[in-house]
N, C-alpha and C. Protein backbone atom coordinates (compact mmCIF):
# COMPACT_ATOMS: atom_id res chain seq x y z
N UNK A 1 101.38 130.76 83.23
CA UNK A 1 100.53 131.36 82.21
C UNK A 1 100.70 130.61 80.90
N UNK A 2 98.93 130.61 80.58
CA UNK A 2 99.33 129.56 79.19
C UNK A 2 99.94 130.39 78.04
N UNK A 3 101.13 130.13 77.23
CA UNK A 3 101.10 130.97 75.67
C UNK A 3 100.29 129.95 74.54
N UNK A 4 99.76 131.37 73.82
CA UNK A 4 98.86 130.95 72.95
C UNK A 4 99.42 131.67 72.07
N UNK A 5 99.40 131.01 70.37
CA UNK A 5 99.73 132.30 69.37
C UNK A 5 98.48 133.37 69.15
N UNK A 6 99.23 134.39 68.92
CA UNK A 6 98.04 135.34 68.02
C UNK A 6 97.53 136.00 67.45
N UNK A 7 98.67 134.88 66.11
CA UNK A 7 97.58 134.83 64.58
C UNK A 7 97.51 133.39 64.33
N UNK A 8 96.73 133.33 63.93
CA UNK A 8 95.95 131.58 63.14
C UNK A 8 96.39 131.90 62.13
N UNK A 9 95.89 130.58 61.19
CA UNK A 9 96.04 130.54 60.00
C UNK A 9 94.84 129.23 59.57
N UNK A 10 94.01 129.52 58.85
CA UNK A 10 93.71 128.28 58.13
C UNK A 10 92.98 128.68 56.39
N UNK A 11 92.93 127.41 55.72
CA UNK A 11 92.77 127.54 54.28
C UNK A 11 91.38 127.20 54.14
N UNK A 12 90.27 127.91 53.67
CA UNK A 12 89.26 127.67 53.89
C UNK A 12 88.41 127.08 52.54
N UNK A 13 88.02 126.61 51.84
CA UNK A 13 87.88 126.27 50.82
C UNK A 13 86.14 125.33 50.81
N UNK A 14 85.84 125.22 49.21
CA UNK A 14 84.39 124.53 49.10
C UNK A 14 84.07 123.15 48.98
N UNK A 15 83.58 122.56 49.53
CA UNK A 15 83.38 121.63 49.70
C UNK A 15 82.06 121.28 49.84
N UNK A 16 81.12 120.19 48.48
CA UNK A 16 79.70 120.06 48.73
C UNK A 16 78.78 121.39 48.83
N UNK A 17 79.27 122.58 48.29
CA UNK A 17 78.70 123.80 48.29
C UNK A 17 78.75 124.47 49.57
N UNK A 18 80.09 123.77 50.32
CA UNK A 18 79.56 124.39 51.86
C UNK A 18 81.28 125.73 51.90
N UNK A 19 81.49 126.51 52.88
CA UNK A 19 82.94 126.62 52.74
C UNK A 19 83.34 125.93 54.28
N UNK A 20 84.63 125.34 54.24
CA UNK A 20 84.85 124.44 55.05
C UNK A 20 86.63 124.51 55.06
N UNK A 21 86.91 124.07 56.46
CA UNK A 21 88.29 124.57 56.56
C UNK A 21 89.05 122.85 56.73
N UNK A 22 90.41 122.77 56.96
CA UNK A 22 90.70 121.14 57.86
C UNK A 22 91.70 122.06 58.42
N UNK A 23 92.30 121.30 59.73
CA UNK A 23 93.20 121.75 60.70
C UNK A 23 93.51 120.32 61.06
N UNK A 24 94.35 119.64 60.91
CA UNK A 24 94.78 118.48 61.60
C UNK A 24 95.27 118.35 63.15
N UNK A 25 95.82 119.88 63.19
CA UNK A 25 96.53 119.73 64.47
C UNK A 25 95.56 119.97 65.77
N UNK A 26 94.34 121.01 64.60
CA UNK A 26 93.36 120.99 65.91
C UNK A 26 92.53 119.59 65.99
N UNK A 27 92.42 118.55 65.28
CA UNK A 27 91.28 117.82 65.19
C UNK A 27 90.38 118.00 64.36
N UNK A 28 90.59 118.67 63.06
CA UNK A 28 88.97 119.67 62.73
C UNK A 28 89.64 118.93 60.81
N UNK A 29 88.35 118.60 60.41
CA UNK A 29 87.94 117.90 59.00
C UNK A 29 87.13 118.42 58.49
N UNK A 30 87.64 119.13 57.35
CA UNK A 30 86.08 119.96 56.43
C UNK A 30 84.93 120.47 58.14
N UNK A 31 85.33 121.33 58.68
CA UNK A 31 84.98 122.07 59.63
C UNK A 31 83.77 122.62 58.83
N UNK A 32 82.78 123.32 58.97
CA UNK A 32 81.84 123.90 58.00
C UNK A 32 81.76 125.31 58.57
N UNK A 33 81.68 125.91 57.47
CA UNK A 33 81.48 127.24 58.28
C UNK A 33 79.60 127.80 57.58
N UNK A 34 78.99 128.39 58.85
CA UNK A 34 77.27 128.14 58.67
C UNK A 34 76.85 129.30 59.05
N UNK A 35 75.37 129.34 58.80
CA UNK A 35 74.71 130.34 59.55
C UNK A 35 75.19 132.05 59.66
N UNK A 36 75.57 132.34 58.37
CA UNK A 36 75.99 133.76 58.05
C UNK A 36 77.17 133.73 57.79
N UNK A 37 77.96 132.99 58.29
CA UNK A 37 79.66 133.15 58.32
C UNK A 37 80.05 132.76 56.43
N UNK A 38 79.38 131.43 56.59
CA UNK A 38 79.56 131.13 55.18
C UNK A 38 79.13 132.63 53.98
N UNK A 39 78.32 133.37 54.48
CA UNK A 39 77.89 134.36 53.81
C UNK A 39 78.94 135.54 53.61
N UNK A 40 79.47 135.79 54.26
CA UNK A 40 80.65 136.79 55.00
C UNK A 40 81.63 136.44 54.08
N UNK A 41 82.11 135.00 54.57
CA UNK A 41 83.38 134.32 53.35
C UNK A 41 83.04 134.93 52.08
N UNK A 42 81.73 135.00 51.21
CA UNK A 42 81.65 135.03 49.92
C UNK A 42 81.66 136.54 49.44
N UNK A 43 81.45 137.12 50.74
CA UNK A 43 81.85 138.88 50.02
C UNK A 43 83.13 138.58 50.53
N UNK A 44 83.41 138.57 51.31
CA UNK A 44 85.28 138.73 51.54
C UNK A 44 86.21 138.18 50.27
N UNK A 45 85.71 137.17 49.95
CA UNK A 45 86.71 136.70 48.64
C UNK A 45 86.37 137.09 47.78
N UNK A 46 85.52 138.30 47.52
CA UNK A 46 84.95 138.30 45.90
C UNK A 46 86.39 138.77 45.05
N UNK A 47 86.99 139.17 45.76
CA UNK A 47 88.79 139.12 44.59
C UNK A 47 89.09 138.55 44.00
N UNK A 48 89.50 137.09 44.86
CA UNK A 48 90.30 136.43 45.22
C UNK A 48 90.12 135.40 44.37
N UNK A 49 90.37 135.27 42.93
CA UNK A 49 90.51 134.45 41.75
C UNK A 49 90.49 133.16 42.54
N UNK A 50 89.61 132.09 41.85
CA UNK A 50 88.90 130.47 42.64
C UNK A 50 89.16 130.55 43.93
N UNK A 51 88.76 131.34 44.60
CA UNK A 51 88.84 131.40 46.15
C UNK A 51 88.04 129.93 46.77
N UNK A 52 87.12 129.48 45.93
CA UNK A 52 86.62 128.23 46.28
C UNK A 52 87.79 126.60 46.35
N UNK A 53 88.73 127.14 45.40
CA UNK A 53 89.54 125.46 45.75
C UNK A 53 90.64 126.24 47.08
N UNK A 54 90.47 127.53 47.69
CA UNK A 54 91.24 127.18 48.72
C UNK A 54 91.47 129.14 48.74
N UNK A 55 91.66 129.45 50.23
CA UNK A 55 92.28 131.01 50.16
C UNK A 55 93.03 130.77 51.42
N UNK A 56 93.99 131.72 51.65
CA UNK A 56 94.52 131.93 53.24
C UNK A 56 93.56 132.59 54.28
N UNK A 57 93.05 132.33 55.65
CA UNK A 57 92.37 133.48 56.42
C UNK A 57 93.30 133.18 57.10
N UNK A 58 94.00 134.36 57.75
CA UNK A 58 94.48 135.07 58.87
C UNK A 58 93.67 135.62 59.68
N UNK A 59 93.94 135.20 61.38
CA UNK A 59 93.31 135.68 62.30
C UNK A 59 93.42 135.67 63.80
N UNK A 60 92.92 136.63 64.43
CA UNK A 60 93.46 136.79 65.61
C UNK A 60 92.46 137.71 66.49
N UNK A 61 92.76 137.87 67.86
CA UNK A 61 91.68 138.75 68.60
C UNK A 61 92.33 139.87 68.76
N UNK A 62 93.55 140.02 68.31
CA UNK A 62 93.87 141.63 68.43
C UNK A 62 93.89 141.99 67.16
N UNK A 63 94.28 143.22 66.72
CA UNK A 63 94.22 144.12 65.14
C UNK A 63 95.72 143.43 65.19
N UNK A 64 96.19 143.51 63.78
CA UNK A 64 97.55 143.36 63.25
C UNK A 64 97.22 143.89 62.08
N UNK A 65 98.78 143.91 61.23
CA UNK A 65 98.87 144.87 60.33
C UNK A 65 98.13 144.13 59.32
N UNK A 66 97.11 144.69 57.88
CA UNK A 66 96.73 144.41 57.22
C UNK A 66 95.20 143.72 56.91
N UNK A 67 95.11 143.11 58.48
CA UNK A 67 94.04 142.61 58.86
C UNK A 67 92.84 143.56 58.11
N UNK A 68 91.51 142.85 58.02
CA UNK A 68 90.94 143.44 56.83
C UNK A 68 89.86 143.77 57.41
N UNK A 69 89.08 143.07 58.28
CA UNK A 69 87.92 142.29 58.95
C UNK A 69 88.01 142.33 59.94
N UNK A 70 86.74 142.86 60.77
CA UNK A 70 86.34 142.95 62.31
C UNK A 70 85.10 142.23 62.72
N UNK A 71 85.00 141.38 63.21
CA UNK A 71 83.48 140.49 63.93
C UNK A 71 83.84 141.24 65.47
N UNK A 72 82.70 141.31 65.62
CA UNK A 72 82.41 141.61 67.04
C UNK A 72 81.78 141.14 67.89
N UNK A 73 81.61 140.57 68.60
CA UNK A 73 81.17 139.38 69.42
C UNK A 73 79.49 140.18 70.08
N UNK A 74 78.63 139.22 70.05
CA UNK A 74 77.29 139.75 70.11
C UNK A 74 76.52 138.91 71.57
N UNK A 75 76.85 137.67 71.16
CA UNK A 75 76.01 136.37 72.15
C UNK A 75 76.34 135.11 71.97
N UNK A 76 76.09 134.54 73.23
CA UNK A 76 76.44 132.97 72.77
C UNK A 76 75.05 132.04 72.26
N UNK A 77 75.44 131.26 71.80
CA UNK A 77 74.12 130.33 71.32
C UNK A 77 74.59 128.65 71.15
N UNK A 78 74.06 127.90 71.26
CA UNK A 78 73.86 126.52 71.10
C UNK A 78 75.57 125.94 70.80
N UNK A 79 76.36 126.67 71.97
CA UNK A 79 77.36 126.71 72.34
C UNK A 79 78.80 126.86 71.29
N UNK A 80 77.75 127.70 70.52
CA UNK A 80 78.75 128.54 69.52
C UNK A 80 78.58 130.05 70.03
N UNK A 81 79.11 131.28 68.98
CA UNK A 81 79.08 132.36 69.15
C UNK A 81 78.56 133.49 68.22
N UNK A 82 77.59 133.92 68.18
CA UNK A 82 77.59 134.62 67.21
C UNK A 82 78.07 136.24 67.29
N UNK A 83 78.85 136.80 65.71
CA UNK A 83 79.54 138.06 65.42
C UNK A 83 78.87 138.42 64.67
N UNK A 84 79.34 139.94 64.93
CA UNK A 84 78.13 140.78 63.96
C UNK A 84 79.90 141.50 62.84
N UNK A 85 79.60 141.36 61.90
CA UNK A 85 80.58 141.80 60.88
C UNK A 85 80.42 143.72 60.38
N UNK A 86 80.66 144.59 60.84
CA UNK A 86 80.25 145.66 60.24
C UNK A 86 80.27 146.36 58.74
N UNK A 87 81.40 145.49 58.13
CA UNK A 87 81.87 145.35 56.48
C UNK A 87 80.34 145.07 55.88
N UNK A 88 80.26 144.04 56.74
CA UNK A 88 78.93 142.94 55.91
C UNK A 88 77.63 143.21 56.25
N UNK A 89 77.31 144.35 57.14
CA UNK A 89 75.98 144.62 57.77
C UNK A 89 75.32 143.37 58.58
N UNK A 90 76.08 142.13 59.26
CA UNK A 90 75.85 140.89 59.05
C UNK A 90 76.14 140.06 60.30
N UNK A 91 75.21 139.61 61.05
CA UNK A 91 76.13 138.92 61.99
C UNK A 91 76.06 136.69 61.39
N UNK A 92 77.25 136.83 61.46
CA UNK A 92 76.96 134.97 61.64
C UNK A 92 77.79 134.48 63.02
N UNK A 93 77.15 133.09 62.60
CA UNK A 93 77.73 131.89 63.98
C UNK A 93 78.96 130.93 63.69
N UNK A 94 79.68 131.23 64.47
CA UNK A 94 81.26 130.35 64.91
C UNK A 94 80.84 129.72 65.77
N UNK A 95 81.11 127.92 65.12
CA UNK A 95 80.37 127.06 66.36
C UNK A 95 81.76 126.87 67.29
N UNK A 96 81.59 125.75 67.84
CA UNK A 96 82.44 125.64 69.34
C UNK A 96 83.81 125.15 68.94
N UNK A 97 84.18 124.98 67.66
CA UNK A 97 85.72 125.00 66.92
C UNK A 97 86.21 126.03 67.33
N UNK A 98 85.64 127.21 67.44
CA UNK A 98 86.44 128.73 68.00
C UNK A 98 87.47 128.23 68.78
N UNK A 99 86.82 127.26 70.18
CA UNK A 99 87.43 127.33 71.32
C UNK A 99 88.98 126.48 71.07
N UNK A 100 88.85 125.63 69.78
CA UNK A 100 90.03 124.97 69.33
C UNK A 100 91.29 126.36 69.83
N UNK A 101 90.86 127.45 69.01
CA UNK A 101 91.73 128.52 69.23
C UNK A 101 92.06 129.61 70.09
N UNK A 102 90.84 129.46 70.81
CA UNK A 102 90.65 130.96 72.28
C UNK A 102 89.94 130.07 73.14
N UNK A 103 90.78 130.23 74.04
CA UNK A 103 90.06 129.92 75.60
C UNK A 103 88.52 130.21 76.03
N UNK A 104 88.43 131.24 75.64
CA UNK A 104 87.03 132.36 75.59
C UNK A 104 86.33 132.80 74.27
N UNK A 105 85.44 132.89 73.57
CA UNK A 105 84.89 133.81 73.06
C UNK A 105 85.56 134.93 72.97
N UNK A 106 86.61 135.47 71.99
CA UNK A 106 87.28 137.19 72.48
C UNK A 106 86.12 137.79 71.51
N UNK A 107 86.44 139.01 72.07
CA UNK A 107 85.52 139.92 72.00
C UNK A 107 85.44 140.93 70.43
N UNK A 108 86.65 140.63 69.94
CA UNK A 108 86.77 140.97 68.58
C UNK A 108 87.63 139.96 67.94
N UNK A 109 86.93 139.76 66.41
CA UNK A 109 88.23 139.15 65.69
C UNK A 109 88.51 139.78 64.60
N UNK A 110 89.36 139.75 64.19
CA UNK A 110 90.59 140.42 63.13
C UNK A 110 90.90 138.99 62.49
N UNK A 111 90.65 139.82 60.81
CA UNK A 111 90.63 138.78 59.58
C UNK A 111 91.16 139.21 58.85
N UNK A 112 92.32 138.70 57.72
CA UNK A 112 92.64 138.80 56.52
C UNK A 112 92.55 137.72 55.57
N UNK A 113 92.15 138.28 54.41
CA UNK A 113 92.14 136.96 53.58
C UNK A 113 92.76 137.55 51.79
N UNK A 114 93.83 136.19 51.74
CA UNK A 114 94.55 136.19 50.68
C UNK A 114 94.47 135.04 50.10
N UNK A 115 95.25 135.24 48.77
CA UNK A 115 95.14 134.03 47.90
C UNK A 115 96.65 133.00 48.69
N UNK A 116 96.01 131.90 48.69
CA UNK A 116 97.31 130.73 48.89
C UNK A 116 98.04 130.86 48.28
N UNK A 117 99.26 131.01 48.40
CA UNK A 117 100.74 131.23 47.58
C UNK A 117 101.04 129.54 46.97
């Protein structure tokens, strides 16, 4: 059986007006995040003093403590996924970087987002 962790971590930040993450270990460079998601990011950080040069998201397919944020998995599309956010009245698309982190499409994700220490 494969182990997988499960919580992520990545720093998501603006770039060219887009919000966009890097992960080296997955392969992933100014990753873009599109198609509603980017929309989602901008109510989620409205706290979060220059959340644009950089914030923490925490995340995972089970609940953990503090977690803030629920997407719920809706359909697949152009071999991304799209979640419907219930916070946000909102669904957006997670393209096929997801799979960097889940084997599958899970069926819920669990989000927190803080300022970078």
């Amino acid at each position: 059986m494969e182990t997988m962790n499960s919580l992520f971590v990545i720093a998501p930040y603006k770039y060219e007006g887009l919000w966009v993450f890097d992960d080296p270990a997955a392969g992933l460079s100014k990753e873009p995040f599109i198609a509603g998601i980017d929309t989602m990011i901008d109510k989620a950080v409205v706290n979060i003093p220059h959340a644009e040069r950089g914030f923490r998201a925490i995340f995972s397919a089970a609940p953990f403590p503090g977690s803030q944020f629920k997407l719920e998995w809706r359909r697949e599309e152009a071999g991304g996924n799209w979640y419907y956010g219930d916070q946000f009245k909102m669904e957006g698309w997670l393209c096929p970087a997801l799979f960097k982190y889940f084997q599958a499409a899970p069926r819920e994700i669990y989000v927190k987002v803080e300022p970078k220490k």
